[in-house]
Protein backbone atom coordinates (compact mmCIF):
# COMPACT_ATOMS: atom_id res chain seq x y z
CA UNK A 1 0.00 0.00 0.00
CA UNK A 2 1.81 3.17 -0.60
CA UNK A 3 1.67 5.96 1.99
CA UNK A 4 -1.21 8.47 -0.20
CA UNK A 5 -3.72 5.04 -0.20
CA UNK A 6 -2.23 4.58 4.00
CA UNK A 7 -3.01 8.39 4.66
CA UNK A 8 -6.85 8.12 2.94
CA UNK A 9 -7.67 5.35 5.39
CA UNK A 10 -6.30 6.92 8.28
CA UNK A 11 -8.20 9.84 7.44
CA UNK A 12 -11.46 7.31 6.59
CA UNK A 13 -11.13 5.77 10.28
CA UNK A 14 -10.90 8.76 11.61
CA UNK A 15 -14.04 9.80 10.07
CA UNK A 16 -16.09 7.04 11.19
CA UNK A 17 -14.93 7.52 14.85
CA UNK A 18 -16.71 10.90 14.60
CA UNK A 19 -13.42 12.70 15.73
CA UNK A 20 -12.36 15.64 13.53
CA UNK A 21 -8.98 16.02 11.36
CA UNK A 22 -7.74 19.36 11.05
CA UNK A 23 -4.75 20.44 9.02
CA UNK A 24 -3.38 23.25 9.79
CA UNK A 25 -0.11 25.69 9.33
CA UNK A 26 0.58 24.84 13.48
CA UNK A 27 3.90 27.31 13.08
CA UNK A 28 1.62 29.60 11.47
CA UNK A 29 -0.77 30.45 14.27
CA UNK A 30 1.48 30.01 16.80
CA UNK A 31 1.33 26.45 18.15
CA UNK A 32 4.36 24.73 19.02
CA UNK A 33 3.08 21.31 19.25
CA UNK A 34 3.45 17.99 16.75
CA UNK A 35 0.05 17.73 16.08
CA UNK A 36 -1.86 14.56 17.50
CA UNK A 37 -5.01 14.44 19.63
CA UNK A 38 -6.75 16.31 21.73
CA UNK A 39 -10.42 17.45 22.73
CA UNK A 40 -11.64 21.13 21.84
CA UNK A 41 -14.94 22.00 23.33
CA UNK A 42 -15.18 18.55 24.21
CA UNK A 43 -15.35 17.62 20.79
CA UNK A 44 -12.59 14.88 19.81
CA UNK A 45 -10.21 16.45 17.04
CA UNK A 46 -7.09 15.42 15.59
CA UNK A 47 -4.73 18.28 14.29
CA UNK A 48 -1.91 18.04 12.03
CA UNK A 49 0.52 20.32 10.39
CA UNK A 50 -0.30 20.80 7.35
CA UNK A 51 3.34 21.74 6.45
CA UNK A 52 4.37 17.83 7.37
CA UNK A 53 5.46 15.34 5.12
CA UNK A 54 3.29 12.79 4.27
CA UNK A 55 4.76 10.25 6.52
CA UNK A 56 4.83 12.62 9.34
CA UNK A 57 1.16 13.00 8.82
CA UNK A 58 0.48 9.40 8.89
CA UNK A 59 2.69 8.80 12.18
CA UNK A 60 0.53 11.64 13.98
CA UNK A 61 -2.59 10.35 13.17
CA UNK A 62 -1.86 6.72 13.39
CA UNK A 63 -0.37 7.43 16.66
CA UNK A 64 -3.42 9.67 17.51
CA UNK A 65 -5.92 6.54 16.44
CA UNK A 66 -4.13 4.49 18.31
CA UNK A 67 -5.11 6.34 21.77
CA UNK A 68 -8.97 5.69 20.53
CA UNK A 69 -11.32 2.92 20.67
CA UNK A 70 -11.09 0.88 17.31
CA UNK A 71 -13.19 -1.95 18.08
CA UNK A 72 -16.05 -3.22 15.79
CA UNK A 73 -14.36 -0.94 12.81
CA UNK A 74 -13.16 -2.89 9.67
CA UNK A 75 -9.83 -1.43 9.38
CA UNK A 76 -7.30 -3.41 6.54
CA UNK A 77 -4.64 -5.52 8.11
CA UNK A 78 -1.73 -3.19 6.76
CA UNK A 79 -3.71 0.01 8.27
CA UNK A 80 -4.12 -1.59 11.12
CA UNK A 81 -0.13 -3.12 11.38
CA UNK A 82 1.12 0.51 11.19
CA UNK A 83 -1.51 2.17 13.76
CA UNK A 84 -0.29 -0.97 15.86
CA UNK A 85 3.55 -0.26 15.15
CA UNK A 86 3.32 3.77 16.32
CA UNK A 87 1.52 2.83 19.74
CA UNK A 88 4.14 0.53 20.91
């Protein structure tokens, strides 16, 4: 799977678990975080620099999944090996 197709499921799982993805310029508006997630308003979001790479991005939100319950969500078998491989 190369990393475009591994970032559109990350993005897709995200999406079903309701929790928001937000990429944004982090250096930009004065953030000096990683990205990764967090709540806002009590509202689950995931924010990423939109300046990253693209396997920066898919570490963060991987990583970020990873922290959330996945169960009962189809998620491919190579998806689901690399969310495994950032949270351990």
């Amino acid at each position: 799977m190369n990393e475009s197709s591994l970032l559109a499921h990350l993005e897709d799982i995200a999406t079903r678990l309701g929790v928001e993805l937000r990429y944004e310029n982090l250096g930009q508006i004065g953030l000096r975080i990683d990205g990764g997630y967090c709540k806002v308003a009590g509202k689950p979001m995931i924010l990423v620099n939109r300046k990253d790479s693209l396997q920066r991005k898919i570490r963060v939100i991987s990583r970020s999944l990873g922290k959330l319950n996945l169960e009962g969500i189809f998620i491919p078998p190579a998806v689901r090996r690399v969310i495994e491989a950032q949270n351990n």
